[in-house]
Protein backbone atom coordinates (compact mmCIF):
# COMPACT_ATOMS: atom_id res chain seq x y z
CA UNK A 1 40.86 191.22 30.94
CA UNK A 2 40.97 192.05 35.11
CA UNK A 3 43.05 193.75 36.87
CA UNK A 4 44.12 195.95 34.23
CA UNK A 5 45.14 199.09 36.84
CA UNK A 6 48.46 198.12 37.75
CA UNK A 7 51.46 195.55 38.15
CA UNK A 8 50.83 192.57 35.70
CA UNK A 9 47.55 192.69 34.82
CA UNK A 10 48.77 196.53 33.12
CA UNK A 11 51.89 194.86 31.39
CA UNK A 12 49.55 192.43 29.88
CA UNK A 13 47.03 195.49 28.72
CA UNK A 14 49.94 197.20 27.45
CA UNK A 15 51.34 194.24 25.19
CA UNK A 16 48.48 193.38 23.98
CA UNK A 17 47.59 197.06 22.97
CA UNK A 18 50.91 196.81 21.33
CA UNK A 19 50.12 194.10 19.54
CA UNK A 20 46.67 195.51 17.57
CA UNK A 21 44.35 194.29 20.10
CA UNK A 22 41.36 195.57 20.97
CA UNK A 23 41.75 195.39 25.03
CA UNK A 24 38.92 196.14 27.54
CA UNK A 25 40.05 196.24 31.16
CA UNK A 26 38.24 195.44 34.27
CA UNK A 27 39.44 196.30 37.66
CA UNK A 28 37.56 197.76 40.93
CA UNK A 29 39.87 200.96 41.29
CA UNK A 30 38.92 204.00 38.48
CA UNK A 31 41.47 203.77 35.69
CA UNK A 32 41.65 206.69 32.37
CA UNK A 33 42.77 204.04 30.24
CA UNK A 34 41.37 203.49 26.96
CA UNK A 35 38.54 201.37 27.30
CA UNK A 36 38.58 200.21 30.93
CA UNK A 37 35.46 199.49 32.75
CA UNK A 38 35.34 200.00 36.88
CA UNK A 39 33.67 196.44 37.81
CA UNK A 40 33.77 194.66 41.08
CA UNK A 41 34.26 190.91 39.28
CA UNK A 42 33.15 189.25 42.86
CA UNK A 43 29.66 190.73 41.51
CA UNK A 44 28.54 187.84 39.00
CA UNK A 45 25.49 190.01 38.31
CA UNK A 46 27.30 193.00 37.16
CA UNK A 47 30.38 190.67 35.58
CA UNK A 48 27.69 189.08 33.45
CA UNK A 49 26.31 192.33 31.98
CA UNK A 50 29.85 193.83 31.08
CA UNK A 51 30.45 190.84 29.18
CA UNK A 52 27.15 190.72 27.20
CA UNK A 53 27.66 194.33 26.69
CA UNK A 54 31.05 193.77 25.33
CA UNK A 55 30.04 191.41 22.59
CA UNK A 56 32.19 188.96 21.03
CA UNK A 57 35.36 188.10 23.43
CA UNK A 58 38.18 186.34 21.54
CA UNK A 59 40.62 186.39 24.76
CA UNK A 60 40.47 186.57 28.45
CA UNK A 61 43.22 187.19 31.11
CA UNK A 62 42.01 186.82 34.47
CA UNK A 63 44.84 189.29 36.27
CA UNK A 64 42.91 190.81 39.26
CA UNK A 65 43.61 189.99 43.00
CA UNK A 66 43.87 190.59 46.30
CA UNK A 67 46.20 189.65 48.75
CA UNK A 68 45.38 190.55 52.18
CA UNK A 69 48.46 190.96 54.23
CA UNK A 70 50.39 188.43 56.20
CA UNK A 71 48.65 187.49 59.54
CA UNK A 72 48.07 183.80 60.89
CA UNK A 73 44.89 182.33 59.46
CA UNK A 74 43.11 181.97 63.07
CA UNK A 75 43.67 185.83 63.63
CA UNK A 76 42.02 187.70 60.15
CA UNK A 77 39.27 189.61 60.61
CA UNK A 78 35.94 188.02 59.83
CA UNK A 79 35.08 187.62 56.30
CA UNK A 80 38.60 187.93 55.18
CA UNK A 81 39.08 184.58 53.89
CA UNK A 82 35.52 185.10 51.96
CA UNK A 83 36.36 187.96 50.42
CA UNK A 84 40.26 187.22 49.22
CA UNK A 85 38.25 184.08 47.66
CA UNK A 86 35.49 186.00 46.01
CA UNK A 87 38.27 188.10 44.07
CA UNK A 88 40.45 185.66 43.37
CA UNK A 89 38.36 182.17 42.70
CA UNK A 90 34.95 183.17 42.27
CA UNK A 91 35.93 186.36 40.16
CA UNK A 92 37.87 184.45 37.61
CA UNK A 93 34.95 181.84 37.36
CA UNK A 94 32.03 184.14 37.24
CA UNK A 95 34.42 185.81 34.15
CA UNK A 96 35.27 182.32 32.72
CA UNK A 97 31.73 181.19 32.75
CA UNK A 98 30.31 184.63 31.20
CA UNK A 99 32.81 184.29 28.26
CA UNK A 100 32.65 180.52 27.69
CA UNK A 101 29.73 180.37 25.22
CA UNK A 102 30.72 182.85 22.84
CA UNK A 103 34.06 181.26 22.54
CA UNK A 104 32.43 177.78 22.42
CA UNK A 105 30.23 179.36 19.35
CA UNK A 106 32.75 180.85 17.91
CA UNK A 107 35.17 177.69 17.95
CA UNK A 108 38.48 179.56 19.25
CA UNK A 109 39.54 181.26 22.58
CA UNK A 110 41.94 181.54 24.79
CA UNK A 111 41.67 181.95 28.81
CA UNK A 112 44.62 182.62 31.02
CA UNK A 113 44.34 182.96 35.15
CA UNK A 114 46.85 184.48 36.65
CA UNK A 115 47.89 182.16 40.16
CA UNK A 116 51.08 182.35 42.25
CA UNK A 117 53.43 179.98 43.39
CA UNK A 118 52.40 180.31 46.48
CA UNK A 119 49.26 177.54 45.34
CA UNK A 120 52.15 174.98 45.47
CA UNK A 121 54.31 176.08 48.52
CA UNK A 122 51.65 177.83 50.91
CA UNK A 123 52.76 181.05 52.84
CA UNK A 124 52.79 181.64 56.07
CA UNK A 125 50.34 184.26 56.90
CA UNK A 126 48.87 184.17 53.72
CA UNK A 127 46.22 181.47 54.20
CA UNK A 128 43.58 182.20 52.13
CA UNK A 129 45.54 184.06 49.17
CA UNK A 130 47.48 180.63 48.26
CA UNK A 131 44.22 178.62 48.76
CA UNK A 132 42.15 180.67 46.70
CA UNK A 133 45.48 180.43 43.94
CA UNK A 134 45.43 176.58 44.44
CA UNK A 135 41.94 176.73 43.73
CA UNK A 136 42.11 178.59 40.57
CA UNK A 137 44.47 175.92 39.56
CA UNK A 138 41.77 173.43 40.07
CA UNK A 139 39.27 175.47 38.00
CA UNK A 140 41.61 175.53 35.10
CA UNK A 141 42.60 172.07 34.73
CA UNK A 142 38.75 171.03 35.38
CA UNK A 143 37.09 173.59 32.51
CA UNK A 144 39.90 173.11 30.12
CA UNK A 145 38.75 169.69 30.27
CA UNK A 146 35.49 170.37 29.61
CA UNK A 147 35.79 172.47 26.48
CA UNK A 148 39.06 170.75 25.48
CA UNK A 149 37.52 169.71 21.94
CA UNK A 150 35.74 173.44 21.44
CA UNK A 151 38.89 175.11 20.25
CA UNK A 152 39.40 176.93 23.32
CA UNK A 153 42.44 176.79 25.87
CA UNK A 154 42.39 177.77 28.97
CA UNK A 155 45.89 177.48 31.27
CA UNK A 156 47.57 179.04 34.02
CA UNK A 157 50.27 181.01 34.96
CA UNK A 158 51.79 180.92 38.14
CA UNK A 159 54.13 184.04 38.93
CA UNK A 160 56.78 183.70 41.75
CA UNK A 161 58.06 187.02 43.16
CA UNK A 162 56.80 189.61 40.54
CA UNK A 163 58.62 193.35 40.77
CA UNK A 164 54.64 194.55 41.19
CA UNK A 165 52.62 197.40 43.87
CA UNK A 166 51.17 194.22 45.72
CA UNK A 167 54.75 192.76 46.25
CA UNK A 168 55.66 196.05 47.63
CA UNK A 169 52.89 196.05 49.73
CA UNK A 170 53.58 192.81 51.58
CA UNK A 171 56.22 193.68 52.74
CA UNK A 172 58.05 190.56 51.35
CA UNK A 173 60.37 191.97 48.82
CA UNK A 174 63.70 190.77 49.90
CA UNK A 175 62.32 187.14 51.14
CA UNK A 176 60.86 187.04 47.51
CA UNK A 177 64.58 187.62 45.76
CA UNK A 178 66.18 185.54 48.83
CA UNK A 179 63.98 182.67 47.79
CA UNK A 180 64.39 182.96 43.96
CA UNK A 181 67.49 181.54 42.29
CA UNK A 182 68.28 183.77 39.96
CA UNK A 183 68.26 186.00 42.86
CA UNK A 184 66.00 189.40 41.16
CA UNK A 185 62.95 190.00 41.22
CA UNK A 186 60.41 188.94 38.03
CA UNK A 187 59.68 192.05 35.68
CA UNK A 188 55.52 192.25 34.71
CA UNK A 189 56.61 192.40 31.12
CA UNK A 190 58.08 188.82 31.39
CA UNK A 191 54.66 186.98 32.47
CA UNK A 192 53.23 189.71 29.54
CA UNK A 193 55.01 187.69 27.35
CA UNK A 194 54.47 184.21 28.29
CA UNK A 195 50.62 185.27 28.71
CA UNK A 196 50.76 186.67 25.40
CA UNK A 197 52.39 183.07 23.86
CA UNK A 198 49.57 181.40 25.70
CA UNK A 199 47.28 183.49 23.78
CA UNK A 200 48.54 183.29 20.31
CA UNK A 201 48.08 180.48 17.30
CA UNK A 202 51.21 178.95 18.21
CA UNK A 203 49.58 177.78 21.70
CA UNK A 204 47.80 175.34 19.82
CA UNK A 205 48.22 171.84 22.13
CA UNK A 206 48.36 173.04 25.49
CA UNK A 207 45.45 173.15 27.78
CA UNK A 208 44.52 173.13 31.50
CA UNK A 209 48.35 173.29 32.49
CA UNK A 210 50.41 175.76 35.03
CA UNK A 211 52.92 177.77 33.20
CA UNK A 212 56.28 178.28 35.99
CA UNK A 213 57.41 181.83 35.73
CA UNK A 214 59.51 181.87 38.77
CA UNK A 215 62.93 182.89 38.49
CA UNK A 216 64.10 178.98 39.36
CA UNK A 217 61.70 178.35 42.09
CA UNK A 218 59.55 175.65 41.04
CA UNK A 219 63.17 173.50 40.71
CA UNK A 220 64.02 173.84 44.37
């Protein structure tokens, strides 16, 4: 899986782990983990020899991302709507894409990207973090098409406000629980545990759909 360092991509890791799984992480910053692998997965070069290297892959969670603060779209910094989109999208695809044939052979995988509400509702100041989450949702409905008779699923799951470093970091903490219903916070553990269900045998009809983990959002 990405983005195994920290927030939910690490809750995932650690349920998994919990579970028996074998888990390999992948995530730019350094990490002492048990197998974890520093990769940059906007590098489709180097994304494509950690999965050959890894062998057989059974499951995928695409977890990492970037953010990028909150500033108007017409006032980022030059190649900062490039970049959040080569982390976010192209990441998750060049993953998706390296994976896809062993799972095909295999007959049986399961993919997960992690989105945001925010690829439904748009954020101000966030321009190219909920586009490049609206595209992912694109991606997944369009490839879980395409290997929907493979035995292979691939979904989303789209976290509202998520107790997580990167919620801290923008700054948007209390306009995240303001604008959830049940009026807290998500815990990491709770997408862990949809992601894991997702994952399992007993996901066995579901495919290219967007799994609401929102606290009550997606209902207002």
């Amino acid at each position: 899986m990405s983005g195994g360092a920290g927030g939910i991509g690490a809750a995932i890791a650690d349920r998994f782990r919990a579970a028996g799984h074998q888990v390999h992480t992948a995530d730019i910053a350094a990490s002492t983990t048990p197998l974890s692998h520093q990769l940059d997965i906007s590098d489709e070069s180097a994304v494509r020899d950690l999965v050959r290297s890894l062998g057989a892959i059974d499951i995928l969670v695409n977890a990492a991302g970037i953010h990028g603060g909150t500033n108007p779209s017409w006032e980022v910094e030059a190649g900062h709507f490039e970049r959040i989109l080569a982390v976010n999208l192209m990441g998750p695809y060049y993953l998706t894409r390296a994976v896809l044939p062993g799972m095909i052979e295999q007959g049986w995988g399961r993919i997960v990207n992690i989105s945001s509400t925010s690829a439904r509702d748009g954020v101000a100041g966030s321009a190219a973090y909920a586009a490049s989450k609206a595209g992912l949702l694109g991606l997944t409905r369009s490839m879980a098409k395409e290997v929907a008779t493979t035995g292979v699923l691939i979904n989303t799951v789209a976290p509202g406000s998520i107790d997580t470093p990167m919620m801290a970091g923008s700054g948007n903490r209390d306009i995240g629980i303001a604008r959830t219903p049940m009026q807290r916070l998500g815990r990491p553990d709770e997408v862990a545990a949809l992601v894991a269900w997702l994952c399992s045998d007993e996901c066995s009809f579901s495919t290219g759909a967007a799994f609401d983990i929102s606290g009550g959002r997606a209902s207002l």
